[in-house]
C-alpha atoms as a PDB file:
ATOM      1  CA  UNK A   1      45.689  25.877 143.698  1.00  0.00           C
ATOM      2  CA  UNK A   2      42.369  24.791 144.970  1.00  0.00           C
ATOM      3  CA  UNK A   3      40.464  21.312 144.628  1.00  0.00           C
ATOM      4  CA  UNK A   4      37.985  21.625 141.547  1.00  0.00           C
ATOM      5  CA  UNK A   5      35.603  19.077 143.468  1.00  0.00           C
ATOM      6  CA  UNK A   6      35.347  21.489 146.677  1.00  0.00           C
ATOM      7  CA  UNK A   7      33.147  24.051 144.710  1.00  0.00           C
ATOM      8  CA  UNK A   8      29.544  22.677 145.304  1.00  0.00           C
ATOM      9  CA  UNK A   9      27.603  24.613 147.975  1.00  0.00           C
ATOM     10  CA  UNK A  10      24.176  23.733 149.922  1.00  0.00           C
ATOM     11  CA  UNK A  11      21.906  21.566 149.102  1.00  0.00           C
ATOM     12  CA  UNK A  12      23.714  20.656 145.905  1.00  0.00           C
ATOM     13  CA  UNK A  13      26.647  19.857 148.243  1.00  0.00           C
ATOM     14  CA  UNK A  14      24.509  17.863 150.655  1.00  0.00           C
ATOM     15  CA  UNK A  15      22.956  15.371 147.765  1.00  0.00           C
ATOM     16  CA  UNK A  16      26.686  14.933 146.324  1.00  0.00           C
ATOM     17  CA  UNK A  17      27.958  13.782 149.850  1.00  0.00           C
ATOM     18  CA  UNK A  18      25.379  11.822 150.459  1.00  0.00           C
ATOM     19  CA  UNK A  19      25.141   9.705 147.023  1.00  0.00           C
ATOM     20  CA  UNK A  20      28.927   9.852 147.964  1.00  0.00           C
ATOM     21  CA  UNK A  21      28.376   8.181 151.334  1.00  0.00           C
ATOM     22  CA  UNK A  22      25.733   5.580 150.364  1.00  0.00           C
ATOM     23  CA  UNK A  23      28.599   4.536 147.656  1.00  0.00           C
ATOM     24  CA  UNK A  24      31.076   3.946 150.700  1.00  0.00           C
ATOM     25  CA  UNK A  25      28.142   2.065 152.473  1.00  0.00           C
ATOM     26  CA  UNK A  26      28.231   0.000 149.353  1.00  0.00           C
ATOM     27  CA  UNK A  27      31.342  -0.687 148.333  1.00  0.00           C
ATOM     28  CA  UNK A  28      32.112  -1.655 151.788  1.00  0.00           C
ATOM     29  CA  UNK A  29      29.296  -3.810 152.243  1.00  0.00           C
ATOM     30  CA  UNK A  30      30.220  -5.591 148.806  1.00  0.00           C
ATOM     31  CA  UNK A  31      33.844  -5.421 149.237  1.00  0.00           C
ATOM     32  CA  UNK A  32      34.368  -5.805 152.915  1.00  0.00           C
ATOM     33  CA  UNK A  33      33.351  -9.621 154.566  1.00  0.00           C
ATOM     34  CA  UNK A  34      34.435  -7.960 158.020  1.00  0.00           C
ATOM     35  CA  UNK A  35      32.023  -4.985 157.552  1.00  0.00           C
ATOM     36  CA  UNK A  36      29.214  -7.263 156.018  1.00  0.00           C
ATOM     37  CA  UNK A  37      29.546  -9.465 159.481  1.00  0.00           C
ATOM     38  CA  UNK A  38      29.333  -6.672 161.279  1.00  0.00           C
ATOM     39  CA  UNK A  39      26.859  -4.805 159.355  1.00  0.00           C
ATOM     40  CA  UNK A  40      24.787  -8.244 160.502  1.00  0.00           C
ATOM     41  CA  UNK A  41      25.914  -7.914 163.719  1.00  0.00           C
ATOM     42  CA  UNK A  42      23.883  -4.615 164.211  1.00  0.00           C
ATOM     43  CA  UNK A  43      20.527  -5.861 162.429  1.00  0.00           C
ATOM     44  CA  UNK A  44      20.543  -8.791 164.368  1.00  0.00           C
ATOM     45  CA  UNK A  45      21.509  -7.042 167.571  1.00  0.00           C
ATOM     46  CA  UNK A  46      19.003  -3.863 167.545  1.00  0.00           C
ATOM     47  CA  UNK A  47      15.915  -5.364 168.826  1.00  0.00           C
ATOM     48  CA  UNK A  48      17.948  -6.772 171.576  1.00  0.00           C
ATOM     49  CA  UNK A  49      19.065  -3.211 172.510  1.00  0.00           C
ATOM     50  CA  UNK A  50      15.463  -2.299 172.914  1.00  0.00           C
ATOM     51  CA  UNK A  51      15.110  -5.892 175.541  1.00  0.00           C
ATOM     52  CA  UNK A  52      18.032  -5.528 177.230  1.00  0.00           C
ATOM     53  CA  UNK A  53      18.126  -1.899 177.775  1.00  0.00           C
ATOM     54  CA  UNK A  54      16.439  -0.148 180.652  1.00  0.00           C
ATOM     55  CA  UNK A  55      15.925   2.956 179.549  1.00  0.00           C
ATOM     56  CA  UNK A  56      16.951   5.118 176.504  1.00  0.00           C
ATOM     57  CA  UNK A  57      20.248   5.679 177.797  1.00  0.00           C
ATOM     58  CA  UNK A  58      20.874   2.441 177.655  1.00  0.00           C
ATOM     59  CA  UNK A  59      19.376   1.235 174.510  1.00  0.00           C
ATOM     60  CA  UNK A  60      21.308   4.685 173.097  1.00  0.00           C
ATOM     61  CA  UNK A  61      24.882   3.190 174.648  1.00  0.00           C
ATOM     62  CA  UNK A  62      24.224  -0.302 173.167  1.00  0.00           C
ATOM     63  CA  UNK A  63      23.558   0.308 169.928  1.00  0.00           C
ATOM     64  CA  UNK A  64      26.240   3.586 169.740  1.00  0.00           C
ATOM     65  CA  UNK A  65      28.863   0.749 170.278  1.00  0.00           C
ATOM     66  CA  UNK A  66      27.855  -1.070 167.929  1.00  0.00           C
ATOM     67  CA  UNK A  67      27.382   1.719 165.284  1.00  0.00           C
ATOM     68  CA  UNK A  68      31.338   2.359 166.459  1.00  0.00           C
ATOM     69  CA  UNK A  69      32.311  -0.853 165.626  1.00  0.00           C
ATOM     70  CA  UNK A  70      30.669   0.122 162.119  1.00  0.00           C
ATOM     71  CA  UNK A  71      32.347   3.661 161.805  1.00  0.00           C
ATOM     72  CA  UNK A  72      35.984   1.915 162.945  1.00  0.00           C
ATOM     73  CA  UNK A  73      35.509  -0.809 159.951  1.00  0.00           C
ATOM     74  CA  UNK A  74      34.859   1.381 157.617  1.00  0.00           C
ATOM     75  CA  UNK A  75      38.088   3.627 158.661  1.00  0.00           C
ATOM     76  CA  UNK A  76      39.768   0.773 158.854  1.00  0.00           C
ATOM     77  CA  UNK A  77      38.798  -0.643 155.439  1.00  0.00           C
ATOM     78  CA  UNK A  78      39.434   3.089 154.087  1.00  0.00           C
ATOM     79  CA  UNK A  79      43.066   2.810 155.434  1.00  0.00           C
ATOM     80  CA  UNK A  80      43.956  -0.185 153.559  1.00  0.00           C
ATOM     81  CA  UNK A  81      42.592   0.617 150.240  1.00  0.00           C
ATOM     82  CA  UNK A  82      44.648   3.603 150.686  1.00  0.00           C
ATOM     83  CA  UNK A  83      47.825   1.557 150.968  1.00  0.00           C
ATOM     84  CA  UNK A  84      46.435  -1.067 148.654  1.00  0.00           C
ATOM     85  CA  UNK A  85      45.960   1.981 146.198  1.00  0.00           C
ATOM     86  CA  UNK A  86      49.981   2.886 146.478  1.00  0.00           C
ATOM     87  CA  UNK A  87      51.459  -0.505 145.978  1.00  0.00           C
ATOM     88  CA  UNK A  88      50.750  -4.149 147.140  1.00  0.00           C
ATOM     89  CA  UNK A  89      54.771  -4.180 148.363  1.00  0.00           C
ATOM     90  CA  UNK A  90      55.437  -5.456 151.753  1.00  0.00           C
ATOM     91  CA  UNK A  91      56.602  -2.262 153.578  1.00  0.00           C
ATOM     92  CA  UNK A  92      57.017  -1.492 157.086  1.00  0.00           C
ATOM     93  CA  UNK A  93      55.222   1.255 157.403  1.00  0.00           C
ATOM     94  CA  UNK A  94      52.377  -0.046 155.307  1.00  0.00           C
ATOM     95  CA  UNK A  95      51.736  -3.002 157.507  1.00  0.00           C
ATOM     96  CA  UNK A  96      52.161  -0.775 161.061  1.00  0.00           C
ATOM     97  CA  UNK A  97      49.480   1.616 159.673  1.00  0.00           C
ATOM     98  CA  UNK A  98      47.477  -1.296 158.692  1.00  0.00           C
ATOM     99  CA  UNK A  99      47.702  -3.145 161.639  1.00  0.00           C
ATOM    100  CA  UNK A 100      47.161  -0.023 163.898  1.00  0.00           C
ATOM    101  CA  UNK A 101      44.093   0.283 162.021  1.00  0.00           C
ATOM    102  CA  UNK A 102      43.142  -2.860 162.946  1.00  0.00           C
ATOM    103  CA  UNK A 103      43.735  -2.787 166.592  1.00  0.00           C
ATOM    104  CA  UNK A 104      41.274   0.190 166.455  1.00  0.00           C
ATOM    105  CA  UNK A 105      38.377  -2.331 165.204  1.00  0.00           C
ATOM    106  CA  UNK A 106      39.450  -4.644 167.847  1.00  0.00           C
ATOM    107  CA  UNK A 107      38.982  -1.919 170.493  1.00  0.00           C
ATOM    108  CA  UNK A 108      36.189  -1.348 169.323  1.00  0.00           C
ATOM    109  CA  UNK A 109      35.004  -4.311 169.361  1.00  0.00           C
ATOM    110  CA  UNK A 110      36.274  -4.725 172.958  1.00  0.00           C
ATOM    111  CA  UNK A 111      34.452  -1.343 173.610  1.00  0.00           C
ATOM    112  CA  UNK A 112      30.822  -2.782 172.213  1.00  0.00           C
ATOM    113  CA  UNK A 113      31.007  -6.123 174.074  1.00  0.00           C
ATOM    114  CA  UNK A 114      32.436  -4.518 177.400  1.00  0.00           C
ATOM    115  CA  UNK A 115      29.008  -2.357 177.274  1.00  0.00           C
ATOM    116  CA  UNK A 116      26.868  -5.749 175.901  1.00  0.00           C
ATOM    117  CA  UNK A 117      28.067  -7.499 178.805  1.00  0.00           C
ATOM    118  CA  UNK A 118      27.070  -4.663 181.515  1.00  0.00           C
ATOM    119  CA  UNK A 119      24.058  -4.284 180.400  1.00  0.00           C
ATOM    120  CA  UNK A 120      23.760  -7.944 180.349  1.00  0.00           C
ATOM    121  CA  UNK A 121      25.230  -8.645 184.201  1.00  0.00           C
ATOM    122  CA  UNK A 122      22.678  -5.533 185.347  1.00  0.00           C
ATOM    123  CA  UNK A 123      19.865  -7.189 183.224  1.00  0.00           C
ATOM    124  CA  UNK A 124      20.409 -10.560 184.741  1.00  0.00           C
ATOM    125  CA  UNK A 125      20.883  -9.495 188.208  1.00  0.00           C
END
């Protein structure tokens, strides 16, 4: 048995996944208050990169935390609508895989200000 929606190839592949992507990008900007502060977050944040950062490894490191913080929201988000999708019933396994999901945006989180503070302290100093 194989998936009828795996049979694209090339470029006709490539334009599917990426009409598919900017849908995720939407719905998760529409649908998601945590992404959409985030999503803020990194607009406001990315000409800072370019002050505070010394060189390109730098800028690269501050704003590749923040696009983690992104990529983590929008597993995270993902996750729930999965569990959302099979029922709204309290279950224990529902909310561990929910909240583990969660604690992954909070590392990540942790991650991106960890880095936004070190380059901060070296900028300062």
């Amino acid at each position: 048995m194989s998936n009828p929606h795996k049979g694209r190839t090339g470029l006709d592949r490539i334009l599917h996944a990426t009409g598919y992507s900017w849908a995720g990008l939407k719905a998760a900007y529409t649908g998601e208050s945590a992404f959409r502060q985030e999503t803020w977050l990194v607009i406001v944040a990315t000409p800072l990169a370019f002050l505070l950062g010394r060189d390109w490894v730098q800028v690269a490191l501050l704003l590749g935390s923040l696009l983690i913080v992104l990529i983590v929201e929008l597993l995270n988000s993902a996750i729930e609508a999965a569990i959302d999708r099979v029922s709204f019933e309290m279950h224990d396994l529902s909310k561990r895989s929910k909240d583990i999901a969660s604690a992954a945006v909070l590392l990540s989180l942790l991650l991106a200000a960890g880095i936004w503070g070190a380059a901060a302290w070296q900028h300062l100093r």
